[in-house]
C-alpha atoms as a PDB file:
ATOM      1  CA  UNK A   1     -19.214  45.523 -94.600  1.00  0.00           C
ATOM      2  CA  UNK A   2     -22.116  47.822 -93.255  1.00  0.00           C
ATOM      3  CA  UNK A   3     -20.163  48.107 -89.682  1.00  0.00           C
ATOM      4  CA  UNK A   4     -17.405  48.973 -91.281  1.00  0.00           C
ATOM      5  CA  UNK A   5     -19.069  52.170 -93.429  1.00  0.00           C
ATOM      6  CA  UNK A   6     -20.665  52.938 -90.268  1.00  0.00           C
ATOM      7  CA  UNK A   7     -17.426  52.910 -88.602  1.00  0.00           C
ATOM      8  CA  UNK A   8     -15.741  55.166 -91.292  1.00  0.00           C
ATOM      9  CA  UNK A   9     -18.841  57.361 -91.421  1.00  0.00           C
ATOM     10  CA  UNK A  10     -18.691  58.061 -87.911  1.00  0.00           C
ATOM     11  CA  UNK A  11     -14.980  58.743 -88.088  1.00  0.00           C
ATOM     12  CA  UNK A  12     -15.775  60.704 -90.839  1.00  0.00           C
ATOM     13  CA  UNK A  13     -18.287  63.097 -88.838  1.00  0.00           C
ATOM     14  CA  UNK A  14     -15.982  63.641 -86.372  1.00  0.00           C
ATOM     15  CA  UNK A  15     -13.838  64.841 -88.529  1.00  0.00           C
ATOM     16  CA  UNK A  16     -16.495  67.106 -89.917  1.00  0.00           C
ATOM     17  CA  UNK A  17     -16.999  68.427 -86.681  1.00  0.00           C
ATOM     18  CA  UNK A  18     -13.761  68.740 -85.760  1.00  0.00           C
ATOM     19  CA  UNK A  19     -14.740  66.946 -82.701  1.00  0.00           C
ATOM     20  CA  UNK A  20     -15.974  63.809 -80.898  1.00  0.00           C
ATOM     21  CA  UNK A  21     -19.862  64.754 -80.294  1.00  0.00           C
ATOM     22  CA  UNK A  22     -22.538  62.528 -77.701  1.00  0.00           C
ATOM     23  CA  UNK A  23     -24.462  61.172 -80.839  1.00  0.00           C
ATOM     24  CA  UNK A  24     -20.919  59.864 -82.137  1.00  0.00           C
ATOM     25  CA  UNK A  25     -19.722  58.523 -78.820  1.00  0.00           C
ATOM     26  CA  UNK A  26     -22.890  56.477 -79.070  1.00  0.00           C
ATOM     27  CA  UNK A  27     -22.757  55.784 -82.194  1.00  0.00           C
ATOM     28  CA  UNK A  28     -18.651  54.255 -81.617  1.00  0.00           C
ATOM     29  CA  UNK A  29     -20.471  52.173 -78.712  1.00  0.00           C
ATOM     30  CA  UNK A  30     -22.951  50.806 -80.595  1.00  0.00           C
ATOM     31  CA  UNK A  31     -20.368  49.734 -83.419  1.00  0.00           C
ATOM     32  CA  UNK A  32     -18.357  48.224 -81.004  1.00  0.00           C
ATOM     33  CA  UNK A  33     -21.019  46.076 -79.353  1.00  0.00           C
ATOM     34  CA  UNK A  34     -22.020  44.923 -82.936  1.00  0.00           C
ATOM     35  CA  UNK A  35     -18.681  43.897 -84.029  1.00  0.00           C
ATOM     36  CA  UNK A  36     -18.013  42.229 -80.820  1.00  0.00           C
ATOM     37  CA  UNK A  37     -21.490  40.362 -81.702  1.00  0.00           C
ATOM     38  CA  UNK A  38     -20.644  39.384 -85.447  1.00  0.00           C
ATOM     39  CA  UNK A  39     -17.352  38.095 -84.168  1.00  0.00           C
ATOM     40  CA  UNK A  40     -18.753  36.220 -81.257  1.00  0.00           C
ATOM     41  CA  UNK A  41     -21.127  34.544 -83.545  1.00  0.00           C
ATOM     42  CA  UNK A  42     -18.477  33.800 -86.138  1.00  0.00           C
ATOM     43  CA  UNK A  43     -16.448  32.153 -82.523  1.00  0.00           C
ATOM     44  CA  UNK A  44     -19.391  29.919 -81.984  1.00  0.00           C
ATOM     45  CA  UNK A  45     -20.780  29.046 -85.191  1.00  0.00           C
ATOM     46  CA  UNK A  46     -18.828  26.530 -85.945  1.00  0.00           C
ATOM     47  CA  UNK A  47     -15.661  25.491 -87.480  1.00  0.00           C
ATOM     48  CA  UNK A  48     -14.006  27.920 -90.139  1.00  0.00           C
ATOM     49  CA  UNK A  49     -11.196  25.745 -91.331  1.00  0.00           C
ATOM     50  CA  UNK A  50     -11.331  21.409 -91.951  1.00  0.00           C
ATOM     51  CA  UNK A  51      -7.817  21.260 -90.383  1.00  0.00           C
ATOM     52  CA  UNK A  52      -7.589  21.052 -86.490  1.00  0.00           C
ATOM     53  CA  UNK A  53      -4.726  23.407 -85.545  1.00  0.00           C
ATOM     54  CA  UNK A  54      -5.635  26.100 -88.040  1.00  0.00           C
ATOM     55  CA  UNK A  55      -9.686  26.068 -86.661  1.00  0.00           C
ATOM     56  CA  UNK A  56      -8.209  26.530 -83.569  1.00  0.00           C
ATOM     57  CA  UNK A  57      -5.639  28.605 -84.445  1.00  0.00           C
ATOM     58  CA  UNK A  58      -7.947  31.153 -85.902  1.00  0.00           C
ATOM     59  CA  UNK A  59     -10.603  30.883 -83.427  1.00  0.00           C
ATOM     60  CA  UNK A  60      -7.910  31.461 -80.755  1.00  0.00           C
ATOM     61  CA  UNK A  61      -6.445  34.983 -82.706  1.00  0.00           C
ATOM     62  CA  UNK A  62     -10.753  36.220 -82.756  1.00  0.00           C
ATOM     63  CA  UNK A  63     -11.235  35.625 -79.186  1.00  0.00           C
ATOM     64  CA  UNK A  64      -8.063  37.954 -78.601  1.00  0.00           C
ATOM     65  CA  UNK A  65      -9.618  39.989 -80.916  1.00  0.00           C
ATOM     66  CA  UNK A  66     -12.625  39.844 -79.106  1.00  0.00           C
ATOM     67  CA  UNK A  67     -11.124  40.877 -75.721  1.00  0.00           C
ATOM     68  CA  UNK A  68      -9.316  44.015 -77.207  1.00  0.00           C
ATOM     69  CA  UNK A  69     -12.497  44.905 -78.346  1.00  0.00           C
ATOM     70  CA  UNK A  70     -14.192  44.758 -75.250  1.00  0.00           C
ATOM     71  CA  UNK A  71     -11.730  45.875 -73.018  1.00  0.00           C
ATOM     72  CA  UNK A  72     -11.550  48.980 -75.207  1.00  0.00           C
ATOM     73  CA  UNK A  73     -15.323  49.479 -74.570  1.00  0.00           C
ATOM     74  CA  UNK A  74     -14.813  49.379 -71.385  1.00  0.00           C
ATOM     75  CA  UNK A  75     -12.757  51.553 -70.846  1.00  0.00           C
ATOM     76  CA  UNK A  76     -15.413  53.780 -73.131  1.00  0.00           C
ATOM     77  CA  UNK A  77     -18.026  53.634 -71.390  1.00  0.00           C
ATOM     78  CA  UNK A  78     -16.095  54.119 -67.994  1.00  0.00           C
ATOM     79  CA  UNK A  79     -14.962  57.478 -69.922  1.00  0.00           C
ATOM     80  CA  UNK A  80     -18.077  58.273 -71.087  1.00  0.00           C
ATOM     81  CA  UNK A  81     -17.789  62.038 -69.904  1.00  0.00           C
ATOM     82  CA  UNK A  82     -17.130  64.629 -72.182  1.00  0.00           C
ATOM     83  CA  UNK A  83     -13.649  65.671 -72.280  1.00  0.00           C
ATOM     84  CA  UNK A  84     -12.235  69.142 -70.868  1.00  0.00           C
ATOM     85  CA  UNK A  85     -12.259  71.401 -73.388  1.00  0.00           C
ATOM     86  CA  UNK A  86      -9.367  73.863 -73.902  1.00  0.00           C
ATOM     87  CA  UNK A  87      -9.328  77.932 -72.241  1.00  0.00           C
ATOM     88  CA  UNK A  88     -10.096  80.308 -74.992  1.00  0.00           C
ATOM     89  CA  UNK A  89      -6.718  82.649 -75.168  1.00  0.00           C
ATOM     90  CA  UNK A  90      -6.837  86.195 -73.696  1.00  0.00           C
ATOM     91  CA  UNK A  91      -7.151  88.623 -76.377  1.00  0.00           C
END
């Protein structure tokens, strides 16, 4: 529950701001690493469910989850840069 506030209260500065800032690029990167950690530790903790298929079942749909997440990090951190911003219009 506290990642997701922090999640929503980052969103929620950037929308504040009316823009993506450095402190809440890190702050989306951090998130990210720490869900990718709580569901990592959920993967490997043990079983979830007393029924074969459905343990692996579910295991199986939070490592998929798992790679989204870190794929999308990826491909964060690769883009770290601050984007272009747009020409101010001739007036």
């Amino acid at each position: 529950m506290p990642l997701w506030l922090g999640s929503f209260a980052t969103l929620a500065m950037q929308f504040a701001n009316g823009r993506r800032t450095p402190l809440t690029r890190r702050l989306e990167v951090g998130f990210s690493l720490a869900f990718v950690a709580l569901l990592g530790w959920g993967l490997v903790a043990g079983d979830m469910f007393q029924a074969k298929p459905t343990n692996e079942g579910a295991k199986a749909a939070i490592a998929l989850v798992i790679l989204f997440l870190v794929v999308d990090l990826a491909f964060r951190l690769y883009r770290r840069r601050t984007p272009l911003r747009m020409p101010e219009a001739a007036g």
